[in-house]
N, C-alpha and C. Protein backbone atom coordinates (compact mmCIF):
# COMPACT_ATOMS: atom_id res chain seq x y z
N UNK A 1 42.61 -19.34 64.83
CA UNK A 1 42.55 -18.95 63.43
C UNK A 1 42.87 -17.47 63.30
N UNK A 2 43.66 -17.44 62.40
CA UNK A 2 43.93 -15.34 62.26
C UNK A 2 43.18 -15.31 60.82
N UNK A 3 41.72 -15.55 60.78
CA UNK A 3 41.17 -14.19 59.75
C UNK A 3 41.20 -12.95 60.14
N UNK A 4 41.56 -12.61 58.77
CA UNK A 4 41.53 -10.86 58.80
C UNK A 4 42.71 -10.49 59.42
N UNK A 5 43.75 -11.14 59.66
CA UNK A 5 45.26 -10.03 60.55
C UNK A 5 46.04 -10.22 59.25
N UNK A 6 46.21 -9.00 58.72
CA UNK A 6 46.82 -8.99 57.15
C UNK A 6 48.47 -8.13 57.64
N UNK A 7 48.52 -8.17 58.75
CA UNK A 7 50.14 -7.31 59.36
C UNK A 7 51.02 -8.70 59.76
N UNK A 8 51.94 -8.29 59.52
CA UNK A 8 53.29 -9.49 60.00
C UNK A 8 53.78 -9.05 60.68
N UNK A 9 53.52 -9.27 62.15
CA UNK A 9 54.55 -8.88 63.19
C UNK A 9 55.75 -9.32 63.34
N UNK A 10 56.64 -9.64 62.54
CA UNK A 10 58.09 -9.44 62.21
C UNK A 10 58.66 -11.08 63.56
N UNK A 11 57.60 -11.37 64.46
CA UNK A 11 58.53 -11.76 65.61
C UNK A 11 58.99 -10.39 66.86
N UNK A 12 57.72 -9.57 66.91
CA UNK A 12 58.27 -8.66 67.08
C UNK A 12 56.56 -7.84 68.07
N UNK A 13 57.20 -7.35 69.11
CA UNK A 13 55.98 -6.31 69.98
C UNK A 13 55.86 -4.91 69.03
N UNK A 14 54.91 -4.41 69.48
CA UNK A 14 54.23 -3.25 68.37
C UNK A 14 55.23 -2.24 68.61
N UNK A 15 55.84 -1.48 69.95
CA UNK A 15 56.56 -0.97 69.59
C UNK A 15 57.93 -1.15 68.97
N UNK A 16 58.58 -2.18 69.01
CA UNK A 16 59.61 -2.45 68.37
C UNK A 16 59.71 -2.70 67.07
N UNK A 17 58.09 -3.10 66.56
CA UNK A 17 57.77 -3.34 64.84
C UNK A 17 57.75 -1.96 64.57
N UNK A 18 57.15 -1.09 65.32
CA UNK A 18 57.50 0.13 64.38
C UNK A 18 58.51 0.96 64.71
N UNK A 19 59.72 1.10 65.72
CA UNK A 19 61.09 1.57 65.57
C UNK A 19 61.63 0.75 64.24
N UNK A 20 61.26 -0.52 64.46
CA UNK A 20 62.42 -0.95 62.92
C UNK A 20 61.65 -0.76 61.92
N UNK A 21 60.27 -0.58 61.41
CA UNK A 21 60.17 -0.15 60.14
C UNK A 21 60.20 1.40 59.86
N UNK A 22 60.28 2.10 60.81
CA UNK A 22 60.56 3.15 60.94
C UNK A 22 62.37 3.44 60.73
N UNK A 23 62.99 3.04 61.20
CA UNK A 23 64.48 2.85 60.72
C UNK A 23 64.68 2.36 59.68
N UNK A 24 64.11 1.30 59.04
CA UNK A 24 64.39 0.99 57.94
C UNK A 24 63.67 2.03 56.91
N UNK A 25 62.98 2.34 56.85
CA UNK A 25 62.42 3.80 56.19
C UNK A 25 63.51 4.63 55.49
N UNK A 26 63.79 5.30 56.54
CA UNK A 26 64.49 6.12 57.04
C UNK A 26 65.88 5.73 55.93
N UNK A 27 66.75 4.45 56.22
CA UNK A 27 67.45 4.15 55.65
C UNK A 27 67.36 3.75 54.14
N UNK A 28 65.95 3.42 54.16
CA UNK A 28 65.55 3.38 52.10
C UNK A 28 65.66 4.58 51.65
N UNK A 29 65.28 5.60 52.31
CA UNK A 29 64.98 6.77 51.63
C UNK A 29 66.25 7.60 51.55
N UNK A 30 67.07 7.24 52.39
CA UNK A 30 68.31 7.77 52.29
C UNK A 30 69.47 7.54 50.89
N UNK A 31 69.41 5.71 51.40
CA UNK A 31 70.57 5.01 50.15
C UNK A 31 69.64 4.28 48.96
N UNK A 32 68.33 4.90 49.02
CA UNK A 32 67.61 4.52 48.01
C UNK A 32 67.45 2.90 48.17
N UNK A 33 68.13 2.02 48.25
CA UNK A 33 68.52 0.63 48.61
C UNK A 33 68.84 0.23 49.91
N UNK A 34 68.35 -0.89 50.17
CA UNK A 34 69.01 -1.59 51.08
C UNK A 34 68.84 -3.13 51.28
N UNK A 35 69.86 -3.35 51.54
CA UNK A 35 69.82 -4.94 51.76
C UNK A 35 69.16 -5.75 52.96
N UNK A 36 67.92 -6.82 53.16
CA UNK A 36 67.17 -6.67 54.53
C UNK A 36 66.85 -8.47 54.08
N UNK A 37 65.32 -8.94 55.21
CA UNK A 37 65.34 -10.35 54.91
C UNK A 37 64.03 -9.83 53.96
N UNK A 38 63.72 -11.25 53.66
CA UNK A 38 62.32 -10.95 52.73
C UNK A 38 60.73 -10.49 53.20
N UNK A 39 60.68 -11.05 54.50
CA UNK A 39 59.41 -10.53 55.52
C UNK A 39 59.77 -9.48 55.80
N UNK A 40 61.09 -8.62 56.06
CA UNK A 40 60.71 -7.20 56.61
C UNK A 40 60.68 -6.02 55.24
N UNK A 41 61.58 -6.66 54.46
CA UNK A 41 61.22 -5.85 52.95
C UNK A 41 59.30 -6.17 52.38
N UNK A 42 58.87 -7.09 52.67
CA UNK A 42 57.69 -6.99 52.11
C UNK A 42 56.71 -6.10 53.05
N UNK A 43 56.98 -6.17 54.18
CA UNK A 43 56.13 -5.50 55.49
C UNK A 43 56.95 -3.94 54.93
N UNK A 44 57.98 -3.45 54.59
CA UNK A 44 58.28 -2.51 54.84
C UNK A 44 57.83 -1.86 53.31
N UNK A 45 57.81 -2.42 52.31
CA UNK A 45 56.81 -2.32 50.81
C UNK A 45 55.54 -1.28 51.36
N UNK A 46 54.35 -2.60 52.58
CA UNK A 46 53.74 -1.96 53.02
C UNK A 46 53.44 -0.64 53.43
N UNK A 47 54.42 -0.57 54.49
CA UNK A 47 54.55 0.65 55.23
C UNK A 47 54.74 1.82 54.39
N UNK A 48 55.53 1.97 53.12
CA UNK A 48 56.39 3.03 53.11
C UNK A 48 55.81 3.78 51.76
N UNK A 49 54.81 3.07 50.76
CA UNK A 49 54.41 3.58 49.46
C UNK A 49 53.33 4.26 49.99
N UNK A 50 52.67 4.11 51.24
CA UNK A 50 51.33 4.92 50.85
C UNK A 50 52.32 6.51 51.77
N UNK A 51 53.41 6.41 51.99
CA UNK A 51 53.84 7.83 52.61
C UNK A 51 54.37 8.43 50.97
N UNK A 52 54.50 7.49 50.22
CA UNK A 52 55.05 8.37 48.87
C UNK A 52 54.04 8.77 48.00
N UNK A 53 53.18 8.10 48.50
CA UNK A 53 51.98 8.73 47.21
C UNK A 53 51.82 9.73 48.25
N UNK A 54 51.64 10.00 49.80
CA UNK A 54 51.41 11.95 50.14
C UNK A 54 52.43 12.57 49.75
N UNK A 55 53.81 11.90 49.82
CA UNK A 55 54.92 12.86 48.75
C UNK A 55 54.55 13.36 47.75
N UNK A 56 53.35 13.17 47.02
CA UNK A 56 53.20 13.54 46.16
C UNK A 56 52.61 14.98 45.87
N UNK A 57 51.65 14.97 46.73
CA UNK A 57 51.00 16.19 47.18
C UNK A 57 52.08 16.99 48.06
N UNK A 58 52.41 18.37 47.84
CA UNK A 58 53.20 18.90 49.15
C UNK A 58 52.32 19.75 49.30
N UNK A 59 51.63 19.15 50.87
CA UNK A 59 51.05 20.19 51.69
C UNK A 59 51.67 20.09 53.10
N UNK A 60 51.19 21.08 54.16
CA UNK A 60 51.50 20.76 55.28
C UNK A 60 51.24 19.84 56.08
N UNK A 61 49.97 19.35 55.72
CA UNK A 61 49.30 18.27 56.47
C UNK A 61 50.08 17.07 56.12
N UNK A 62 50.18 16.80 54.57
CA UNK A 62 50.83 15.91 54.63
C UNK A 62 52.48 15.79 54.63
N UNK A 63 52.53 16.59 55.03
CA UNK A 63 54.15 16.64 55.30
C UNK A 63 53.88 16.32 57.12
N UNK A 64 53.35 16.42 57.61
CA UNK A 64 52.83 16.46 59.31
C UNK A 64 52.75 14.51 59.46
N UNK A 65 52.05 14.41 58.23
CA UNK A 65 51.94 12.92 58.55
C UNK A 65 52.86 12.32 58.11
N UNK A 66 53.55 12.52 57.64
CA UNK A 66 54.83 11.61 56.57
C UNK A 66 55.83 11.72 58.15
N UNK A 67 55.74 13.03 58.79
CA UNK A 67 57.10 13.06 59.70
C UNK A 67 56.46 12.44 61.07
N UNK A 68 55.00 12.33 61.27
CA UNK A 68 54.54 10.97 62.56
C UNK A 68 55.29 9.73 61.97
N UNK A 69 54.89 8.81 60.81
CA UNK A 69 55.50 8.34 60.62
C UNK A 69 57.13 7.57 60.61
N UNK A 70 57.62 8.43 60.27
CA UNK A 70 58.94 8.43 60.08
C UNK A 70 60.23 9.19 60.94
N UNK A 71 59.72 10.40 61.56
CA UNK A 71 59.98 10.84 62.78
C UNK A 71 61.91 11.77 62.36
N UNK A 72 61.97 11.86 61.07
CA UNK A 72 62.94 12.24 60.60
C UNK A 72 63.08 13.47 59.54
N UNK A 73 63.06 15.08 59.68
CA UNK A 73 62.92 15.89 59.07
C UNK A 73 63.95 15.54 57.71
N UNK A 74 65.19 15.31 57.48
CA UNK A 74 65.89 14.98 55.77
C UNK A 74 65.08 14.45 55.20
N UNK A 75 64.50 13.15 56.24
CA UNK A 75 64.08 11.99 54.96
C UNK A 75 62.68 12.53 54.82
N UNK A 76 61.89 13.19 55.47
CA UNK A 76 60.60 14.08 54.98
C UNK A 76 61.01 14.72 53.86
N UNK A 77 62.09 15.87 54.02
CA UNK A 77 62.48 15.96 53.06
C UNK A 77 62.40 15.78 51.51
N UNK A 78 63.62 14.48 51.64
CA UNK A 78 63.90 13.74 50.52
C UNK A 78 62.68 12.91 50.32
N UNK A 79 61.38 12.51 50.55
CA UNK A 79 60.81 11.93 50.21
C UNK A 79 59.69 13.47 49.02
N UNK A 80 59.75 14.69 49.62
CA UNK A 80 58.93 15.12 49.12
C UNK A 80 59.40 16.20 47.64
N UNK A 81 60.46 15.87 48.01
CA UNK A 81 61.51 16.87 46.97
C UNK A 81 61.97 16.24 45.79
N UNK A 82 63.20 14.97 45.97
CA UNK A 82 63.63 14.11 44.76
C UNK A 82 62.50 12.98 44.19
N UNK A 83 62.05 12.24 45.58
CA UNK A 83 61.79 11.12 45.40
C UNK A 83 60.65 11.54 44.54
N UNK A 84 59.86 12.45 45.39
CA UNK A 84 57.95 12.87 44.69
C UNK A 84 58.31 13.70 43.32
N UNK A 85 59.55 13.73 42.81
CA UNK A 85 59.42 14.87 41.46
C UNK A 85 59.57 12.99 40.38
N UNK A 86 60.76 12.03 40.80
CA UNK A 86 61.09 11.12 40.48
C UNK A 86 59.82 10.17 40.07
N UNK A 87 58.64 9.83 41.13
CA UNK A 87 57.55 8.74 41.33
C UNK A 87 56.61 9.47 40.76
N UNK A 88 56.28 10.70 39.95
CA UNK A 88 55.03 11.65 39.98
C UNK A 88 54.48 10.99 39.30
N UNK A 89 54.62 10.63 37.74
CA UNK A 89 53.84 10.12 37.01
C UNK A 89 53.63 8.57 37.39
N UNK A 90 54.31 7.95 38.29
CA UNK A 90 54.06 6.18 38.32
C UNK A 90 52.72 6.30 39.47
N UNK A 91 51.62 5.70 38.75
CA UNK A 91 50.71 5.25 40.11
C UNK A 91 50.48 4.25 40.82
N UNK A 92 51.63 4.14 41.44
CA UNK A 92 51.87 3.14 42.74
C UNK A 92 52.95 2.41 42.57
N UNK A 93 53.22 1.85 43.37
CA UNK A 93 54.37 0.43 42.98
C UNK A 93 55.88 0.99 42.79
N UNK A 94 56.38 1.90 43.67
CA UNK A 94 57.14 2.80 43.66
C UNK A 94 58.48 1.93 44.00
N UNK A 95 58.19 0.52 44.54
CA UNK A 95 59.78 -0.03 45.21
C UNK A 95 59.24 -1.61 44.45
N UNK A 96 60.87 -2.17 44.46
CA UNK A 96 61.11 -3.57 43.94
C UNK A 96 61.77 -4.23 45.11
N UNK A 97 61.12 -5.23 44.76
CA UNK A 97 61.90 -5.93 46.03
C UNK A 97 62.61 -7.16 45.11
N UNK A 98 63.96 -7.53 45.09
CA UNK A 98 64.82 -8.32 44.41
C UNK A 98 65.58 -9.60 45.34
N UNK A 99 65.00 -11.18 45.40
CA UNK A 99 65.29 -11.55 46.10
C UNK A 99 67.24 -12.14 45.55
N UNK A 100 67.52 -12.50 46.96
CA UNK A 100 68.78 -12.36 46.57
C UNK A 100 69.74 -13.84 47.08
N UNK A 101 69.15 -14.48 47.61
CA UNK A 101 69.19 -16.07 48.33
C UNK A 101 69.10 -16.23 49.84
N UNK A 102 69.74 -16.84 50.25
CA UNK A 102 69.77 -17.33 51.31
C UNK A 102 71.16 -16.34 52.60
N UNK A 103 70.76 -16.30 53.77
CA UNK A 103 71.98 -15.92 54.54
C UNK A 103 72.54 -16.90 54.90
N UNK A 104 73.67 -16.83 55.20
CA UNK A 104 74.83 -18.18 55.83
C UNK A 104 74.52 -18.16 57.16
N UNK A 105 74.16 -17.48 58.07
CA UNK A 105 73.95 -17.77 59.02
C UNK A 105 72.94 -18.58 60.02
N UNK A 106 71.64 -18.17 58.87
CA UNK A 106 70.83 -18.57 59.66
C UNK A 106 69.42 -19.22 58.76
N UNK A 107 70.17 -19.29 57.41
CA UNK A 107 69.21 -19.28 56.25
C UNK A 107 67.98 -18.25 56.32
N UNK A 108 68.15 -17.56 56.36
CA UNK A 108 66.47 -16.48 56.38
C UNK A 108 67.29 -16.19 54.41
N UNK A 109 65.75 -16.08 54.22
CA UNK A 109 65.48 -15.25 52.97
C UNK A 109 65.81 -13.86 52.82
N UNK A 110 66.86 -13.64 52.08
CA UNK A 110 67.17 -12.59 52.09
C UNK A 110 66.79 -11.37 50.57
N UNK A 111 66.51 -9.93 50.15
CA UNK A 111 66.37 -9.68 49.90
C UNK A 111 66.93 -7.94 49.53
N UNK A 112 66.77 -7.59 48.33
CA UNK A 112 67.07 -5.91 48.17
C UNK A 112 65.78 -5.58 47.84
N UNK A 113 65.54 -3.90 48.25
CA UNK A 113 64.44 -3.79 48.24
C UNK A 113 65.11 -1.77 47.78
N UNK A 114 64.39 -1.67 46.92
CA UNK A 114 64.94 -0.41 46.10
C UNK A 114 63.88 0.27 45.19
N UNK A 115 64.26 1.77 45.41
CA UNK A 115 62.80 2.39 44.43
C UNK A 115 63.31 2.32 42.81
N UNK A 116 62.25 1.87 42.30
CA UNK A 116 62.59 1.66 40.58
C UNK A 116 62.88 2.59 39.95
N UNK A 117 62.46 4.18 40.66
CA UNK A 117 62.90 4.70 39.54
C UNK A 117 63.98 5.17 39.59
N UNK A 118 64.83 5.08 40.97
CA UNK A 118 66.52 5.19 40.98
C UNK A 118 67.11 4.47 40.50
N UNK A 119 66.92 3.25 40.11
CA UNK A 119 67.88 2.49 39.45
C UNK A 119 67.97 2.31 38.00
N UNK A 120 69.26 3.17 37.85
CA UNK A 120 69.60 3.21 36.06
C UNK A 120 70.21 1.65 35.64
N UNK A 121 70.48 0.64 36.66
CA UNK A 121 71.13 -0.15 35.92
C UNK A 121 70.02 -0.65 34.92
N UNK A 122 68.89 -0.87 36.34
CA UNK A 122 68.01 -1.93 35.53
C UNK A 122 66.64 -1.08 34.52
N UNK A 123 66.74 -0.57 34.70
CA UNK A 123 65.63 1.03 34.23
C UNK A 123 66.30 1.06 33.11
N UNK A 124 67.48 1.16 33.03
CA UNK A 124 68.32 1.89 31.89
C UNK A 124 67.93 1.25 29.69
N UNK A 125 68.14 0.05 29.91
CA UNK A 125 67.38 -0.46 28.94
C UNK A 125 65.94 -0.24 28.10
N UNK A 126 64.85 -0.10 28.87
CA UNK A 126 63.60 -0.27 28.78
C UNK A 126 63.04 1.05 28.37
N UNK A 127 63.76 1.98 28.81
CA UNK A 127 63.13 3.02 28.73
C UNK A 127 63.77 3.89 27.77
N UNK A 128 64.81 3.82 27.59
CA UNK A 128 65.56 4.07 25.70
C UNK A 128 64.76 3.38 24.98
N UNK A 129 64.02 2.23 25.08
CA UNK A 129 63.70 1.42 23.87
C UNK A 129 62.07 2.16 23.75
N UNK A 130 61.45 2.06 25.02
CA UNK A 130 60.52 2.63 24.89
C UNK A 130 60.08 4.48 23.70
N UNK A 131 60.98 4.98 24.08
CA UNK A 131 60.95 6.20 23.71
C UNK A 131 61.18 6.27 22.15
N UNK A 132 62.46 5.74 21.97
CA UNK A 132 63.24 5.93 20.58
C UNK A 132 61.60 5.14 19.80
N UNK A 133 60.72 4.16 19.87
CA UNK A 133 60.20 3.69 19.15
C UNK A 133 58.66 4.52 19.09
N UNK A 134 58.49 5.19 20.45
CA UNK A 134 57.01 5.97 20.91
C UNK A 134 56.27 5.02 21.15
N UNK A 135 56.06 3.81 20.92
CA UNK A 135 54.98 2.90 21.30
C UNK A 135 54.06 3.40 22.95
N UNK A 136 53.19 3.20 23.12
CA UNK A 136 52.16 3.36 23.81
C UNK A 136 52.75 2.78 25.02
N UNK A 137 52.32 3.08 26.53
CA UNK A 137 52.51 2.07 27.67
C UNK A 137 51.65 1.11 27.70
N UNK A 138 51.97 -0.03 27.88
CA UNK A 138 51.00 -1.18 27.75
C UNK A 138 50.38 -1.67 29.23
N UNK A 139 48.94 -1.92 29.46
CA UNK A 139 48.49 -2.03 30.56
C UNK A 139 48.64 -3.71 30.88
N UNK A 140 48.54 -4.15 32.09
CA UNK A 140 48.63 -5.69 32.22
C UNK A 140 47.45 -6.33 32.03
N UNK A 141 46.23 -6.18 31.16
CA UNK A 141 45.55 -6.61 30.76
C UNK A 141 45.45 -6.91 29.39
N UNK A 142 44.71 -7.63 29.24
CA UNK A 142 44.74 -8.55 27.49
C UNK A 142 45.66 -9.56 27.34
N UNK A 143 45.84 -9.75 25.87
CA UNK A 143 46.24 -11.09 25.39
C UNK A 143 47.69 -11.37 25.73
N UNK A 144 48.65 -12.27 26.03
CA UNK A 144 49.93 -12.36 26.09
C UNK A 144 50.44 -12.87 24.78
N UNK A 145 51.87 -11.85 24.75
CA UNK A 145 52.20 -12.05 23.37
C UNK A 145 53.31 -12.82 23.36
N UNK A 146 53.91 -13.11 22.27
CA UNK A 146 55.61 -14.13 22.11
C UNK A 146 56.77 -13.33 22.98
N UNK A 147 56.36 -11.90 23.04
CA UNK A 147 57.25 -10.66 23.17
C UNK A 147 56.99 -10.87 25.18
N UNK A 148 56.23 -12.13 26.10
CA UNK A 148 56.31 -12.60 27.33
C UNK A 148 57.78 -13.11 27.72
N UNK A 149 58.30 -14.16 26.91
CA UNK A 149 59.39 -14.57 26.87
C UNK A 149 60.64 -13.81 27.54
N UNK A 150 60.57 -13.01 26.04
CA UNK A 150 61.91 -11.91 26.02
C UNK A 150 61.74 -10.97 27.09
N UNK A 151 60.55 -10.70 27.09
CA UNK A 151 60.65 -9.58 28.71
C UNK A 151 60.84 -10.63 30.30
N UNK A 152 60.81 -11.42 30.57
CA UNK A 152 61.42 -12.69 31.19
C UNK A 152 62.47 -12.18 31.70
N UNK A 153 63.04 -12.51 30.43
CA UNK A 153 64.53 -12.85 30.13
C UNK A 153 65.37 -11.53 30.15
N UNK A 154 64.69 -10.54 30.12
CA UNK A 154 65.59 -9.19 30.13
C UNK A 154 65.00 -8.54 31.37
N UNK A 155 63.75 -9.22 31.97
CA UNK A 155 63.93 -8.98 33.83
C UNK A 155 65.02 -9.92 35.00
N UNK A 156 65.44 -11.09 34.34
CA UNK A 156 66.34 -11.60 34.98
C UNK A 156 67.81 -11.83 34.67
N UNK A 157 67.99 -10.62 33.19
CA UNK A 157 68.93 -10.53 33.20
C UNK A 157 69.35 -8.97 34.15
N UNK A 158 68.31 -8.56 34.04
CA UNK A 158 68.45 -7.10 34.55
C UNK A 158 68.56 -7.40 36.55
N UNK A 159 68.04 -8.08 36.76
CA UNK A 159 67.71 -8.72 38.19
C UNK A 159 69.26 -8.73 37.99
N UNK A 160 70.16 -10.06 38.07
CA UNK A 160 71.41 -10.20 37.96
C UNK A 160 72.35 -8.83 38.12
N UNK A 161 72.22 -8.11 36.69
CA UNK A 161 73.04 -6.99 36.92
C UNK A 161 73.15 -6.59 38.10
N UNK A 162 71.59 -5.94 39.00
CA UNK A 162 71.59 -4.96 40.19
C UNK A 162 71.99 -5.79 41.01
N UNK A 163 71.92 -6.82 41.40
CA UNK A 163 72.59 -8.05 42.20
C UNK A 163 73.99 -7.39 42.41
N UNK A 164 75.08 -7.62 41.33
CA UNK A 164 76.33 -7.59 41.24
C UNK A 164 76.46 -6.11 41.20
N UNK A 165 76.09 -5.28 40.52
CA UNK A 165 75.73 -3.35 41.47
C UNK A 165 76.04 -3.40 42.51
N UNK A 166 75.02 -3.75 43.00
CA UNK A 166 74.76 -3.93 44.86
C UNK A 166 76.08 -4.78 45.31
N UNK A 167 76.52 -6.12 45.30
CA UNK A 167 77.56 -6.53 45.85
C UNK A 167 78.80 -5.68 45.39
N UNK A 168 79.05 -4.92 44.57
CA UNK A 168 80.22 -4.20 44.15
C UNK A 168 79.98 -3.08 45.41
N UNK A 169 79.31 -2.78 45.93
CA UNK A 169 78.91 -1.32 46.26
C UNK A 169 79.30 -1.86 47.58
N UNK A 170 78.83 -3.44 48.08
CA UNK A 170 79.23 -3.69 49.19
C UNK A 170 81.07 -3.99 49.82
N UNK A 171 81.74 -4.39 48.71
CA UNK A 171 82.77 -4.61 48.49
C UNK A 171 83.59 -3.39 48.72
N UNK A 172 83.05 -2.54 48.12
CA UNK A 172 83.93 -0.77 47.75
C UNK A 172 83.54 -0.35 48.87
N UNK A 173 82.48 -0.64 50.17
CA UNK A 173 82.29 0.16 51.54
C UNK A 173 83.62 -0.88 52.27
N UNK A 174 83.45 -2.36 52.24
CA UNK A 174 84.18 -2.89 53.47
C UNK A 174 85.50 -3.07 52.76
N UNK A 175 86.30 -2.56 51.90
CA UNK A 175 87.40 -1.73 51.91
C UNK A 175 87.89 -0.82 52.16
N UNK A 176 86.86 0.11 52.22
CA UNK A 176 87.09 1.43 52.92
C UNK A 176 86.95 1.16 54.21
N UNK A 177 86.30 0.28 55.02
CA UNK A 177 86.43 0.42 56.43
C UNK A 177 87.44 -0.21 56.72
N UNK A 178 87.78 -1.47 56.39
CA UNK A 178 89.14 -2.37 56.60
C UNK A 178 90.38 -0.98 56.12
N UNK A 179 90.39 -0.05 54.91
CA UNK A 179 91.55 0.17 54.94
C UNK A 179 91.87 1.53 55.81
N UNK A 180 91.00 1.99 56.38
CA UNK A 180 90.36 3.54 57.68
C UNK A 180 91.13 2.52 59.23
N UNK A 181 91.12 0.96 59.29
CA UNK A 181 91.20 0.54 60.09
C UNK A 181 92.72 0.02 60.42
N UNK A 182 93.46 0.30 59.31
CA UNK A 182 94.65 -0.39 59.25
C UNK A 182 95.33 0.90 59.34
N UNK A 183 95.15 2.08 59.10
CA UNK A 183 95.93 2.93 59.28
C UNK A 183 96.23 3.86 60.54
C-alpha cells in the first residue's frame, strides 16, 4: 500500500527525477512554455511554483535556494526579475497546464504547461473586459451563476487558440531547421 507517498517518481531513480525536473525548469523558465507528457508537467507544476513564490521576495537566501534547486544562474535570474515583477500580485497558481492529446508513438498523454501570465493569447480577452467594466475579482466561492456556461466556453475557446499558437511556433522552428539544413 503507498499511504502518504504524494511524489510521482516519473519511472524514474531519485537522481535522475531530479536532473529532469531540474532541466525541465530550467527550460519553462526560459521559453516560458513547453511541450512535455502529462505526469511530468503535473510533477513539474509541483516542483517549480513554490521556487516562484521565493521569486518573489529578492533576498539572498532566497536566491541561494532557488539556484540549489535549479542549478542555473539566467534562469535564477529570470525567475526573480521578469517572472517575480509579472506573478507579484497572483497568489499562487502561477502555471497552466493545457492538455493537448495523445502522442503517436506511444500514446502517453501529452501536455503544454505555461505561466499564465505570459500568455497574451489566452489572457488577452479577460482582462480588457475585466478592467474597461471595474467589476471586483471574484473569489471561487458562492453561488454559480448562468455567466458558468460562457466562461466554459471562452476557456475552451481560449484553450484551442494557444493550442494552434504553440503548433504554429512549432512549425516556424522545424522550418528553420530543415531550411539551415538544406543549405
Amino acid at each position: 500500500m503507498r499511504h502518504g507517498k504524494k511524489v510521482n517518481h516519473l519511472g524514474r531513480k531519485k537522481g535522475h527525477r531530479k536532473a529532469l525536473l531540474r532541466n525541465l525548469s530550467i527550460a519553462l523558465v526560459q521559453h516560458k512554455r513547453i511541450k512535455t507528457t502529462l505526469a511530468k508537467a503535473k510533477a513539474l507544476r509541483v516542483y517549480i511554483e513554490p521556487l516562484i513564490t521565493k521569486g518573489k521576495t529578492n533576498s539572498t537566501h532566497n536566491r541561494r535556494v532557488v539556484f540549489s534547486y535549479l542549478g542555473n544562474k539566467t534562469a535564477v535570474a529570470e525567475i526573480f526579475s521578469t517572472i517575480s515583477e509579472a506573478v507579484a500580485d497572483r497568489p499562487g497558481g502561477y502555471l497552466r497546464i493545457i492538455k493537448t492529446g495523445y502522442r503517436m508513438s506511444d500514446s502517453a498523454e501529452m501536455a503544454i504547461i505555461e505561466f499564465v501570465d505570459f500568455n497574451n493569447v489566452y489572457t488577452s480577452g479577460t482582462s480588457k473586459d475585466e478592467a474597461s467594466t471595474g467589476k471586483k475579482k471574484r473569489t471561487r466561492r458562492g453561488k454559480k451563476s448562468s455567466g458558468a456556461a460562457t466562461t466554459a466556453a471562452t476557456a475552451t475557446a481560449a484553450a484551442a487558440t494557444t493550442k494552434e499558437a504553440f503548433t504554429e511556433e512549432v512549425e516556424k522552428t522545424s522550418d528553420k531547421a530543415t531550411g539551415s539544413e538544406e543549405e
